[in-house]
Protein backbone atom coordinates (compact mmCIF):
# COMPACT_ATOMS: atom_id res chain seq x y z
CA UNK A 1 0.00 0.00 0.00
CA UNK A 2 2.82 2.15 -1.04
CA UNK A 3 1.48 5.18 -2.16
CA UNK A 4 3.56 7.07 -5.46
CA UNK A 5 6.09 9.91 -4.44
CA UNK A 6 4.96 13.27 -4.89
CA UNK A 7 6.58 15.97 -6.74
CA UNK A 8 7.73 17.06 -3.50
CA UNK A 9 9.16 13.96 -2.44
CA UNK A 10 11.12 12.87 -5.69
CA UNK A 11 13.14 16.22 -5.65
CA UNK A 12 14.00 15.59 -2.16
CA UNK A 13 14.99 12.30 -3.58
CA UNK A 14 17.19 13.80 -5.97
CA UNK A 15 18.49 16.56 -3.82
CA UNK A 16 19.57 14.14 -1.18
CA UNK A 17 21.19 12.22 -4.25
CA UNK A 18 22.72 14.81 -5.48
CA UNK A 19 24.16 15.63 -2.16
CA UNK A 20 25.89 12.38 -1.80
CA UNK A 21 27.38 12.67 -5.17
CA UNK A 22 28.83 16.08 -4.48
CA UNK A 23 30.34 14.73 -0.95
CA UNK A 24 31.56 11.50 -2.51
CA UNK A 25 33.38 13.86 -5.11
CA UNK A 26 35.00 16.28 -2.29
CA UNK A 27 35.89 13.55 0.15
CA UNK A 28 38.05 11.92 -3.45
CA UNK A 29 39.55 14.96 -3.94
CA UNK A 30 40.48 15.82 -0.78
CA UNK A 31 41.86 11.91 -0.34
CA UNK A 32 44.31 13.19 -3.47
CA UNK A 33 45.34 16.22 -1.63
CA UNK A 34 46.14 14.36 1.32
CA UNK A 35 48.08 11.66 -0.32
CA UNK A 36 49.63 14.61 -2.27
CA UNK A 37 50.83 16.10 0.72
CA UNK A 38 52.38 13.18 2.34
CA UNK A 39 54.17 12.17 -0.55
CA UNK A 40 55.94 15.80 -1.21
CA UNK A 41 56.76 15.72 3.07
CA UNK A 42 58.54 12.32 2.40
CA UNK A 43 60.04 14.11 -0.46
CA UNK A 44 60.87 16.97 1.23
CA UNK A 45 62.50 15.48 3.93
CA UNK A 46 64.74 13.12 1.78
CA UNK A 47 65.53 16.03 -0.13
CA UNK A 48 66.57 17.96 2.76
CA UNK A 49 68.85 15.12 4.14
CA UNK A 50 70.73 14.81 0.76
CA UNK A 51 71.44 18.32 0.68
CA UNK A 52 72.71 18.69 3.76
CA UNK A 53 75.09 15.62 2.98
CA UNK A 54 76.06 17.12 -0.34
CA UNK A 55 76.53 20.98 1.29
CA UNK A 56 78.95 19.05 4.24
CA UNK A 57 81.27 16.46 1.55
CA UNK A 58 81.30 18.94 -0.95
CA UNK A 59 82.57 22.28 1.18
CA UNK A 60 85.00 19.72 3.11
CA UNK A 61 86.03 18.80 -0.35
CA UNK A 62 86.09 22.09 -1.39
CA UNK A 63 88.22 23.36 1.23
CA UNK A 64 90.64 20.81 0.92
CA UNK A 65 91.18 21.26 -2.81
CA UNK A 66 91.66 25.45 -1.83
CA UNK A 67 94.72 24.12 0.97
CA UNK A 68 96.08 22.05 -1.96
CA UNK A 69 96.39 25.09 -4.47
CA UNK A 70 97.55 27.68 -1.99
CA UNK A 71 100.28 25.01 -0.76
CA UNK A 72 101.33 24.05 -4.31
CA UNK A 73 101.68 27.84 -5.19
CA UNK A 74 103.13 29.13 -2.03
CA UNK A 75 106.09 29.73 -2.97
CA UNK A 76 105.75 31.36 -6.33
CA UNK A 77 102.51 33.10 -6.75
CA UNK A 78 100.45 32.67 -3.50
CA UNK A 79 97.95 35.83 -3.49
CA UNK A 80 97.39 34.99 -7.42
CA UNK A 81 96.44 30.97 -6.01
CA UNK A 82 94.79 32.28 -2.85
CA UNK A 83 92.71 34.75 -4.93
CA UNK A 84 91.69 32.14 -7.86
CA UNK A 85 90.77 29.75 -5.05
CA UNK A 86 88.42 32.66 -3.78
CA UNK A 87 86.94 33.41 -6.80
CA UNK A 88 86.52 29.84 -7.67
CA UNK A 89 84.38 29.44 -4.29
CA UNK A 90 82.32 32.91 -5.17
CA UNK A 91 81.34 31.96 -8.23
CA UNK A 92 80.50 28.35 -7.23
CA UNK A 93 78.25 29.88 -4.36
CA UNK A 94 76.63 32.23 -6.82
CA UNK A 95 75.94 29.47 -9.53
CA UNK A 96 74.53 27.55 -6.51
CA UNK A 97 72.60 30.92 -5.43
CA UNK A 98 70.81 31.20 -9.08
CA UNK A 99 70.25 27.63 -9.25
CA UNK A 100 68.09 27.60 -6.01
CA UNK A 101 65.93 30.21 -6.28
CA UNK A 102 64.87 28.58 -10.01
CA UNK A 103 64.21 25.45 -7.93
CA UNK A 104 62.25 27.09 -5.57
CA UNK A 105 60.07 28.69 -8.14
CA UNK A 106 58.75 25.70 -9.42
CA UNK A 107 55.30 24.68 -7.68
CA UNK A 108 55.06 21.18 -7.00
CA UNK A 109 52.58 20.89 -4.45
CA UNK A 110 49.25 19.69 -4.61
CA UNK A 111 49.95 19.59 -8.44
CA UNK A 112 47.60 17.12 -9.44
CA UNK A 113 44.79 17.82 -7.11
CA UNK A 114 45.14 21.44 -8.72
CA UNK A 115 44.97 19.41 -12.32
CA UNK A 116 41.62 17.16 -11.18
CA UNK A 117 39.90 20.61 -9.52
CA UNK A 118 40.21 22.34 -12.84
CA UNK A 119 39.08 19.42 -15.04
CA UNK A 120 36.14 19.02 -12.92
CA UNK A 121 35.37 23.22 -13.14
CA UNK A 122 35.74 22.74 -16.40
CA UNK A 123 33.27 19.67 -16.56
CA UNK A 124 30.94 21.68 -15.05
CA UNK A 125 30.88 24.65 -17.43
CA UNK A 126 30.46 22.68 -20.27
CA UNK A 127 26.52 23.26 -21.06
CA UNK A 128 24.38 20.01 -22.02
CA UNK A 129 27.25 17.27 -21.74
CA UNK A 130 27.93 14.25 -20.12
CA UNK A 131 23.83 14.25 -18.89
């Protein structure tokens, strides 16, 4: 003795449904952004720990190789080896300098949630499709 849904009824049907649908969607995307994020922390961090590994060999290197040209040019030109050594180091930090701030230009994070939000905007404003 089920009596048929009213007008009323069937678009509170359909609102509830389309509810869902639009929380099913956000909770996705915000599962991506999540998963995003811990993925470019892990990054990060292993990134971080290689640098500073590379920063301590390399200027311990660095320095050494300095002592070696200033000692092997001590006794014949020493300002002319301790001044190359200088600029050597100066221009090294200053390649390193440039280098940097291009890496930290780039934008990395959240990349593909960005990508998914802006194929779904664009789903959206299409008129007529995919109904």
């Amino acid at each position: 003795m089920d009596r048929p849904a009213g007008p009323m009824e069937r678009v509170f049907g359909a609102s509830k449904r389309l509810l869902e649908h639009l929380l099913e969607g956000g909770e996705m995307r915000l599962r991506l952004a999540v998963l995003e994020l811990e993925e470019e922390r892990a990054r990060l961090f292993d990134l971080l720990l290689l640098a500073g590994l590379s920063l301590a060999l390399g200027a311990l290197g660095l320095a050494f190789v300095g002592v070696f040209v200033v000692a092997a040019f001590w006794e014949t030109h020493r300002l002319t080896a301790v001044a190359t050594v200088a600029a050597v180091f100066l221009l090294g930090a200053a390649f390193a300098a440039w280098r940097l701030r291009c890496l930290a230009r780039q934008r990395s994070l959240l990349r593909a949630t960005l990508a998914q939000l802006a194929t779904d905007r664009q789903l959206l404003a299409e008129p007529g499709e995919g109904a």
